[in-house]
Structure formats: structure tokens, C-alpha cells
N, C-alpha and C. Protein backbone atom coordinates (compact mmCIF):
# COMPACT_ATOMS: atom_id res chain seq x y z
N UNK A 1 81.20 92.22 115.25
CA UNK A 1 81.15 93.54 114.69
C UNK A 1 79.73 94.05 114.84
N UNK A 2 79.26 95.35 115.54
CA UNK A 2 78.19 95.55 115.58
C UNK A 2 77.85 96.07 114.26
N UNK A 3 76.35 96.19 114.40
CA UNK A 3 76.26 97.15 112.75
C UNK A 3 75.91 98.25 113.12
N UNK A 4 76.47 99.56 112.17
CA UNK A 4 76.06 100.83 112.56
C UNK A 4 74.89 101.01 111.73
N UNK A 5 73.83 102.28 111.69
CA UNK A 5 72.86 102.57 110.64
C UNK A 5 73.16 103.09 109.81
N UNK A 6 72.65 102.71 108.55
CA UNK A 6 73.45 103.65 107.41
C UNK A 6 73.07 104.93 107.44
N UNK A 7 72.17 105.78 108.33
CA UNK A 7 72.00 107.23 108.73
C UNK A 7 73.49 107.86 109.35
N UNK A 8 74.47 106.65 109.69
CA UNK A 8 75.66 107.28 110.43
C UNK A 8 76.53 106.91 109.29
N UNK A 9 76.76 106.92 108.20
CA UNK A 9 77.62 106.98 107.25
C UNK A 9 77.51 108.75 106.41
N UNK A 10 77.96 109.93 106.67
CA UNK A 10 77.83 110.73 106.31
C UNK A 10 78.88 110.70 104.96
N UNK A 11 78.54 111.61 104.42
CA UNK A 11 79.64 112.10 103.66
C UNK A 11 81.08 112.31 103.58
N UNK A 12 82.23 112.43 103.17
CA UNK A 12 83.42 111.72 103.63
C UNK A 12 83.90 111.59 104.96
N UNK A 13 83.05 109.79 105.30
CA UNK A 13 83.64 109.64 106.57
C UNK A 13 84.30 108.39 106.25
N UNK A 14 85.13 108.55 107.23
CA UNK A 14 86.75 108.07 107.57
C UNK A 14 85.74 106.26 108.14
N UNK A 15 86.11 105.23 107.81
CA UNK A 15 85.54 104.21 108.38
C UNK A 15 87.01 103.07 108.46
N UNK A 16 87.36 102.23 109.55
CA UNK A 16 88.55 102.06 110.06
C UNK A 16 88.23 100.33 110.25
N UNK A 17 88.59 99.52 109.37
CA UNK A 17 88.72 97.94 109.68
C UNK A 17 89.98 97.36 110.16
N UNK A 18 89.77 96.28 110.94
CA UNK A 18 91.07 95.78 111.59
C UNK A 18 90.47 94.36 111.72
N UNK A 19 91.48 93.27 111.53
CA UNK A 19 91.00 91.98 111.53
C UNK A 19 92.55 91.46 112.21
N UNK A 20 92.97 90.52 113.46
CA UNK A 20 93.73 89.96 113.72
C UNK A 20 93.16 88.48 113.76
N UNK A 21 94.93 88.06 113.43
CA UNK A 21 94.18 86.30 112.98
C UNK A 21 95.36 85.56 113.51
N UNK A 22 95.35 84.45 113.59
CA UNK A 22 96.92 83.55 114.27
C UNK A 22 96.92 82.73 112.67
N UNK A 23 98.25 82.33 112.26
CA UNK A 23 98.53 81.78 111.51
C UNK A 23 99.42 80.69 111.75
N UNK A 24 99.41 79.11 111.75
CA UNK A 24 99.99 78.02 112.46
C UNK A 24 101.17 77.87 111.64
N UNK A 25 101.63 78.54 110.50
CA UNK A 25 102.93 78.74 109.91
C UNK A 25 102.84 79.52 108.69
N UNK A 26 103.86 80.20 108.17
CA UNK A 26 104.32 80.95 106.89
C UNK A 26 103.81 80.33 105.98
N UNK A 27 102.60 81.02 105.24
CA UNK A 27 101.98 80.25 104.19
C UNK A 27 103.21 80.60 102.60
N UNK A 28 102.68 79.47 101.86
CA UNK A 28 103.39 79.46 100.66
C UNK A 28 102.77 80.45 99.59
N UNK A 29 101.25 80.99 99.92
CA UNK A 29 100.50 81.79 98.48
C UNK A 29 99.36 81.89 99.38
N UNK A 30 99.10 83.53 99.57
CA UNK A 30 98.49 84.39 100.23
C UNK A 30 97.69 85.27 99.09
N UNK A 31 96.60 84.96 98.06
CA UNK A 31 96.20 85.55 97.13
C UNK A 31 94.72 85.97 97.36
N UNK A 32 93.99 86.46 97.26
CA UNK A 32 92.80 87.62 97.21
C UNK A 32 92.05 88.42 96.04
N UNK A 33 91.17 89.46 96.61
CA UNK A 33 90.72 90.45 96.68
C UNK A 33 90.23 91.28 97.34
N UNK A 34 89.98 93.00 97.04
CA UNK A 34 89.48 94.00 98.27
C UNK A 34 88.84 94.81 97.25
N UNK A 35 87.39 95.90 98.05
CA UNK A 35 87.11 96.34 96.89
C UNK A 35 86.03 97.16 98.44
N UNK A 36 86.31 98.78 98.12
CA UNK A 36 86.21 99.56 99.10
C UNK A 36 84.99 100.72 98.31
N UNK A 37 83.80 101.10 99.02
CA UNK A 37 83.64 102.47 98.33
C UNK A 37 83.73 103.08 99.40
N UNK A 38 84.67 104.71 99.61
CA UNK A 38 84.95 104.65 97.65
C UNK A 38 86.13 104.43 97.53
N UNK A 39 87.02 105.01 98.70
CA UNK A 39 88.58 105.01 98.67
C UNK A 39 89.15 104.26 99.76
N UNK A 40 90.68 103.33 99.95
CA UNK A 40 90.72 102.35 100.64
C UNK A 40 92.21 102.49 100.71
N UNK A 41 92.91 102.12 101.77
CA UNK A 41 94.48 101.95 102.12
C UNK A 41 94.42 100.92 102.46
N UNK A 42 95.01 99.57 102.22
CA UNK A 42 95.46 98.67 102.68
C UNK A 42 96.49 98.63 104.35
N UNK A 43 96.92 97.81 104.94
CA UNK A 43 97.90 97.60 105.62
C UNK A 43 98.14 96.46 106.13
N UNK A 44 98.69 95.30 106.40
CA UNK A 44 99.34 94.15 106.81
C UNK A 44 100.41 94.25 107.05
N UNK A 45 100.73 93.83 109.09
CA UNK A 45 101.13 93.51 109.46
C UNK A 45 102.20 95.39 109.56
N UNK A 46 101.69 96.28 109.37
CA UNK A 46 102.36 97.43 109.94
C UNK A 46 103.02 97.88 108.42
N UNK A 47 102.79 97.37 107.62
CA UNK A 47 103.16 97.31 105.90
C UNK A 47 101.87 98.12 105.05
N UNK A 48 102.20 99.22 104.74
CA UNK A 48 101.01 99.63 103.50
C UNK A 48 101.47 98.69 102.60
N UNK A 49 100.11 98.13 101.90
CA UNK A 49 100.88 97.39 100.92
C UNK A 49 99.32 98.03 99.68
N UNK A 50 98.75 98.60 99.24
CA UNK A 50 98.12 98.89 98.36
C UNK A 50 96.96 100.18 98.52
N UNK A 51 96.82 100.83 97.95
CA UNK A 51 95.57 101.83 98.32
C UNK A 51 94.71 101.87 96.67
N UNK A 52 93.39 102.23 96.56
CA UNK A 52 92.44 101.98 95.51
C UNK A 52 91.33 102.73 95.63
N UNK A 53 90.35 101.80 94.96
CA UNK A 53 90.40 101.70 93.89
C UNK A 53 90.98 102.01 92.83
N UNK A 54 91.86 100.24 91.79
CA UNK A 54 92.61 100.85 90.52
C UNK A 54 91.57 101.56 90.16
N UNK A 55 92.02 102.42 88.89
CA UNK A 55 91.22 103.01 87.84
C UNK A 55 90.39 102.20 87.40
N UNK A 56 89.16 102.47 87.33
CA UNK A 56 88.32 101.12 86.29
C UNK A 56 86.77 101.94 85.70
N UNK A 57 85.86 101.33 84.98
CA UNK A 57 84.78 102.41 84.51
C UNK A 57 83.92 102.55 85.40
N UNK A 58 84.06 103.67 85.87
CA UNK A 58 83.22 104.27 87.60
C UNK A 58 81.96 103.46 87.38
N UNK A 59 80.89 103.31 86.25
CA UNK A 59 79.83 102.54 85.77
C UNK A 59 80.14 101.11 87.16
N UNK A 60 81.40 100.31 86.96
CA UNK A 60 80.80 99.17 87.38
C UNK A 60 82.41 99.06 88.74
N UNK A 61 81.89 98.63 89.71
CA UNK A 61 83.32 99.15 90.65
C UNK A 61 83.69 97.33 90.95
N UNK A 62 85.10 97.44 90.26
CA UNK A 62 85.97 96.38 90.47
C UNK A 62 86.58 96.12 91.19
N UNK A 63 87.00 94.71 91.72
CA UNK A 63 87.44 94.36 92.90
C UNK A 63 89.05 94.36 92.73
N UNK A 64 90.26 95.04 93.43
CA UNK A 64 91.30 94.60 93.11
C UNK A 64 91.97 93.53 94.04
N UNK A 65 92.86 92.93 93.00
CA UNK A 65 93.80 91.80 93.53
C UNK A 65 94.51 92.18 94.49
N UNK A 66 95.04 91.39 95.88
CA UNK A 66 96.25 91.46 96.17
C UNK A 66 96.64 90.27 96.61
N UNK A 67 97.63 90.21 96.98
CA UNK A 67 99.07 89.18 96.96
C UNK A 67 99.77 89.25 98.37
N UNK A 68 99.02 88.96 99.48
CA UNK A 68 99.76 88.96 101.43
C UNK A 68 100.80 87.57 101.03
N UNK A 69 101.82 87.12 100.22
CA UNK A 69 102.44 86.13 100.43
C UNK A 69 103.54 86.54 101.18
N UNK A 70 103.99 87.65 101.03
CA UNK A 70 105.49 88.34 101.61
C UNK A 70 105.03 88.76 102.67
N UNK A 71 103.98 89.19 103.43
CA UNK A 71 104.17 90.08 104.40
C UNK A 71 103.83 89.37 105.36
N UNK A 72 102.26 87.83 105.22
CA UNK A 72 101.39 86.87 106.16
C UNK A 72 103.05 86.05 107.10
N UNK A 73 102.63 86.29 108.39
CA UNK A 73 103.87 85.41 109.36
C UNK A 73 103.05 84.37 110.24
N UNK A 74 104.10 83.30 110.43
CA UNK A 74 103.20 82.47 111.01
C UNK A 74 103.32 83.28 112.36
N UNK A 75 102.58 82.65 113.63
CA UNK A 75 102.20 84.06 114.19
C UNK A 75 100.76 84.94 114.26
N UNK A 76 100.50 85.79 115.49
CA UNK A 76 99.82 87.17 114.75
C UNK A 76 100.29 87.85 113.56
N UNK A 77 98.99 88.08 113.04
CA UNK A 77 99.15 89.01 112.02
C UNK A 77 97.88 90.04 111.84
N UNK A 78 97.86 91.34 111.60
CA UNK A 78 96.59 92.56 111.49
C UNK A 78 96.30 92.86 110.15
N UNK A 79 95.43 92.50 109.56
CA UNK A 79 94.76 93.14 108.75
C UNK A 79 94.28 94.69 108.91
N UNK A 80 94.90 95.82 108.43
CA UNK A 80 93.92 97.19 109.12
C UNK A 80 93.84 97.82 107.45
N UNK A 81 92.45 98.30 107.69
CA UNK A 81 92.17 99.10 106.26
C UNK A 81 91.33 100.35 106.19
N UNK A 82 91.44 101.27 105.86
CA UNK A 82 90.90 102.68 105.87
C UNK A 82 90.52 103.19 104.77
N UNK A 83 89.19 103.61 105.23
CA UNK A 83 87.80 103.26 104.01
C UNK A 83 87.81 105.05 103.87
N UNK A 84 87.40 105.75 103.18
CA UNK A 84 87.21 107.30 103.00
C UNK A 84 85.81 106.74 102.27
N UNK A 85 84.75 106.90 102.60
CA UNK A 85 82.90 106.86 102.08
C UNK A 85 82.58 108.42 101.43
N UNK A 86 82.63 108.79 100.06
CA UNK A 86 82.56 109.83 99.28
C UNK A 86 81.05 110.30 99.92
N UNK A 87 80.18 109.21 100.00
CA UNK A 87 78.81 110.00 99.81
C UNK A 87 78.03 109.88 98.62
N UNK A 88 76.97 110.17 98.54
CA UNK A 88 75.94 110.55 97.19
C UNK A 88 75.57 111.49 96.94
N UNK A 89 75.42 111.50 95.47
CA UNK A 89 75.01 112.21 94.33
C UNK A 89 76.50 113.45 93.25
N UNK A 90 76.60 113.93 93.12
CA UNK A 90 77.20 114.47 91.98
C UNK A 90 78.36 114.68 92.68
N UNK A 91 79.36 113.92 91.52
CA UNK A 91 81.06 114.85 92.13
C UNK A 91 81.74 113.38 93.11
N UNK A 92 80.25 112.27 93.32
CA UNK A 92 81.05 111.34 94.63
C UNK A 92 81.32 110.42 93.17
N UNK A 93 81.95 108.70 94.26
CA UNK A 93 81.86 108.07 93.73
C UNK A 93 80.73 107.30 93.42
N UNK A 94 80.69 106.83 91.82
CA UNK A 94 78.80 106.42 91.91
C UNK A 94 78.73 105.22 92.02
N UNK A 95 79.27 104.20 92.50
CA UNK A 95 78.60 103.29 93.67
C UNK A 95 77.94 103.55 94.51
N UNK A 96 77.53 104.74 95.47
CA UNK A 96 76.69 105.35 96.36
C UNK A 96 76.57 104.76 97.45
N UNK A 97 77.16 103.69 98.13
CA UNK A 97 76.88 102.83 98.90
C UNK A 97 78.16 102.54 99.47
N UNK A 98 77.98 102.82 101.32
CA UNK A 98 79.15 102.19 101.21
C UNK A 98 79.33 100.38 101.86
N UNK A 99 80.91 100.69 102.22
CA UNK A 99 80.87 98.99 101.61
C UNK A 99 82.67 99.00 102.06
N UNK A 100 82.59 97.53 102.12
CA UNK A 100 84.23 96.90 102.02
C UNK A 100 84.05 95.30 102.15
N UNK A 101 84.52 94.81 100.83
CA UNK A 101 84.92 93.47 100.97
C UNK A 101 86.01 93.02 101.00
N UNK A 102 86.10 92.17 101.51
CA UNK A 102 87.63 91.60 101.38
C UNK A 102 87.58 89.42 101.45
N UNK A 103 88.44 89.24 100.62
CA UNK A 103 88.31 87.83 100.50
C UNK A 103 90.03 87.67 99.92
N UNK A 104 90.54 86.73 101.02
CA UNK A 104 91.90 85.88 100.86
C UNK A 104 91.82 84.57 101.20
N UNK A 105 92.20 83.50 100.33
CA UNK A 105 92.84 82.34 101.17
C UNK A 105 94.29 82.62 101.02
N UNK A 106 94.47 81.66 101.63
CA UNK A 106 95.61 80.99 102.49
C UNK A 106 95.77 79.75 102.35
N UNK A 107 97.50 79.68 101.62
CA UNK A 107 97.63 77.82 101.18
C UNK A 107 99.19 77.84 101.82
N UNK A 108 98.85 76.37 102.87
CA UNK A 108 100.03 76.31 103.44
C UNK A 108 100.92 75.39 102.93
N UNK A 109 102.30 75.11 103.20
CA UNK A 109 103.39 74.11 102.69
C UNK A 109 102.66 72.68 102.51
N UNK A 110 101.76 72.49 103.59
CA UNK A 110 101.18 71.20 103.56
C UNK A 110 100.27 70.69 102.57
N UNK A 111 99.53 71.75 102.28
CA UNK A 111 98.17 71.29 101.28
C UNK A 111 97.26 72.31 101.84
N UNK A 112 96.68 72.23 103.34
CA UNK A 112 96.07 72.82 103.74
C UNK A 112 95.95 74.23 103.66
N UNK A 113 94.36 74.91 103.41
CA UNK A 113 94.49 76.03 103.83
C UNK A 113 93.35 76.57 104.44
N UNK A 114 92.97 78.39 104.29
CA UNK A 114 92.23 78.37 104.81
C UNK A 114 91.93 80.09 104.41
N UNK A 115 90.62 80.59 104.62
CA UNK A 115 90.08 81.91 104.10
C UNK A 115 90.09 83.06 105.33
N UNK A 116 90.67 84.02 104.81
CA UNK A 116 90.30 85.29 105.65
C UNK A 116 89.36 85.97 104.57
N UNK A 117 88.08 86.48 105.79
CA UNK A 117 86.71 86.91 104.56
C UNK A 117 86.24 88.21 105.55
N UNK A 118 85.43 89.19 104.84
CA UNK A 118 84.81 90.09 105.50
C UNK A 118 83.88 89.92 106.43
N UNK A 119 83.90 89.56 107.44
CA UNK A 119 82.70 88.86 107.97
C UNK A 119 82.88 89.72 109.85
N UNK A 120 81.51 88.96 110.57
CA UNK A 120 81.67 89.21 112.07
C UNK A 120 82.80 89.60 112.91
N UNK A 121 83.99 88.99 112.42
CA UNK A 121 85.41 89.37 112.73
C UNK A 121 85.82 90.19 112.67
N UNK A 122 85.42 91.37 111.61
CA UNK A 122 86.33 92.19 112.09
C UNK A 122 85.76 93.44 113.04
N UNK A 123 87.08 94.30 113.41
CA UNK A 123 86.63 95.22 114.64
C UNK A 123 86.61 96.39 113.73
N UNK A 124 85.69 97.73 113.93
CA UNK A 124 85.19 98.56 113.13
C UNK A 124 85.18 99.93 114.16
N UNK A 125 85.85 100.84 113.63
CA UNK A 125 85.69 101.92 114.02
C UNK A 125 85.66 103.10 112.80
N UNK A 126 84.44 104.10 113.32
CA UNK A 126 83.63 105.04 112.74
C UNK A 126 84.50 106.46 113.03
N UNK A 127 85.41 106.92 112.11
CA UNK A 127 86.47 108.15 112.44
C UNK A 127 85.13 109.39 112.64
N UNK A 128 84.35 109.66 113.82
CA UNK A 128 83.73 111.36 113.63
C UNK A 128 83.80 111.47 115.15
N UNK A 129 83.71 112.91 114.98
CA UNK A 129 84.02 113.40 116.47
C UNK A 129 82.91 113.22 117.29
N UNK A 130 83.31 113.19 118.32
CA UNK A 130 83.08 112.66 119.23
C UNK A 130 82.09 111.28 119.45
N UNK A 131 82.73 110.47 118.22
CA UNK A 131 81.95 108.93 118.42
C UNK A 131 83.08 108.43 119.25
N UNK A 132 82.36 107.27 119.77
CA UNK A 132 83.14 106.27 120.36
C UNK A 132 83.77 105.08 119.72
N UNK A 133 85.04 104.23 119.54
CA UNK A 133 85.29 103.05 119.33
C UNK A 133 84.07 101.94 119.12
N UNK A 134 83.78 101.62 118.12
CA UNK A 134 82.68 100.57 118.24
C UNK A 134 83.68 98.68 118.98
């Protein structure tokens, strides 16, 4: 993932994560968190499965839970998530910064498991006109 400068994060811009991963079978408990400023759509595997931030005291921005046990296949599978970045100062969200974490393991039938995390992996594209695909 390259890094962009935070001079190219304007005011509500559209910021676009995608993470594909192989999975060596149907896990039994696919549990997490995600936590976006400011605003965030989930999707797995072609499935909206959550959009956020819940409600919580704008003061301190909470991470919400989710639950990929129904949707993770053994197989490919896409992580894609769509970030809306409010911006700073009055009227945004006051985290001011933007941002996306994300943290899941993965526990398989066997014992074994294993973490999908925000990291180098994923592929990142910057929604403004006339940018290019990073």
C-alpha cells in the first residue's frame, strides 16, 4: 500500500479499501473490529454487512464489533470498505484525522487460526477526479 500525504485527504473525500485473502477452509468464528473516520460501509465477499460509526460520545471514537462468521468461505474472499473523511473543524467529525482500522481473527475447526489486520495489504484507492488508482 503506498502512502498518500495527508495534504491529499481533503474534505469529504471518498477513500476506498480492499483486502483479498485465501482461506484454507470455512472458519468456525470470524470475530473483530473496524473503526473508520469518519463514516464507513463495510462489505465481504459482495455482502454489505455493516456501515458506522455506531452512535457513541463524538468526545472519544469507538471501535465497532463485527462478526465475518457467515459470510468468510474457504476460498477467496474481499474485504472492501468505503471511508467518507468529513474533514476539520466545525460541523465535521471531531476525530479530525483520518484513519481506518480494522482487526479480525480467524479460528478454524482445527484449533488453528489466524488475523486479518490493517496493514501493507491492503489496496487503496483515493475517490477524486482525476486521480489515479493507487
Amino acid at each position: 500500500m503506498d502512502l498518500v500525504p495527508l495534504r491529499a485527504y481533503l474534505p469529504n473525500t471518498v477513500v476506498l479499501f480492499r483486502r483479498e485473502f485465501q482461506l484454507s477452509e470455512k472458519p468456525i468464528k470470524a470475530h473483530g473490529w473496524i473503526v473508520a473516520d469518519s463514516r464507513y460501509q463495510l462489505n465481504v465477499n459482495g455482502h454489505r454487512i455493516q456501515w458506522g460509526p455506531a452512535p457513541c460520545d463524538p468526545r472519544w471514537t469507538e471501535a465497532d464489533p463485527i462478526d465475518l462468521s457467515e459470510v468468510l468461505q474457504n476460498g477467496l474472499n474481499v474485504v472492501a470498505t468505503t471511508v467518507l473523511y468529513y474533514g476539520e473543524g466545525d460541523g465535521t467529525w471531531p476525530a479530525g484525522s483520518p484513519g481506518f482500522l480494522f482487526w479480525l481473527t480467524i479460528e478454524y475447526p482445527n484449533g488453528f487460526g489466524e488475523a486479518i489486520v490493517s496493514d501493507q495489504d491492503w489496496r487503496v484507492n483515493i475517490c477524486a477526479p482525476g486521480r489515479r488508482s493507487i
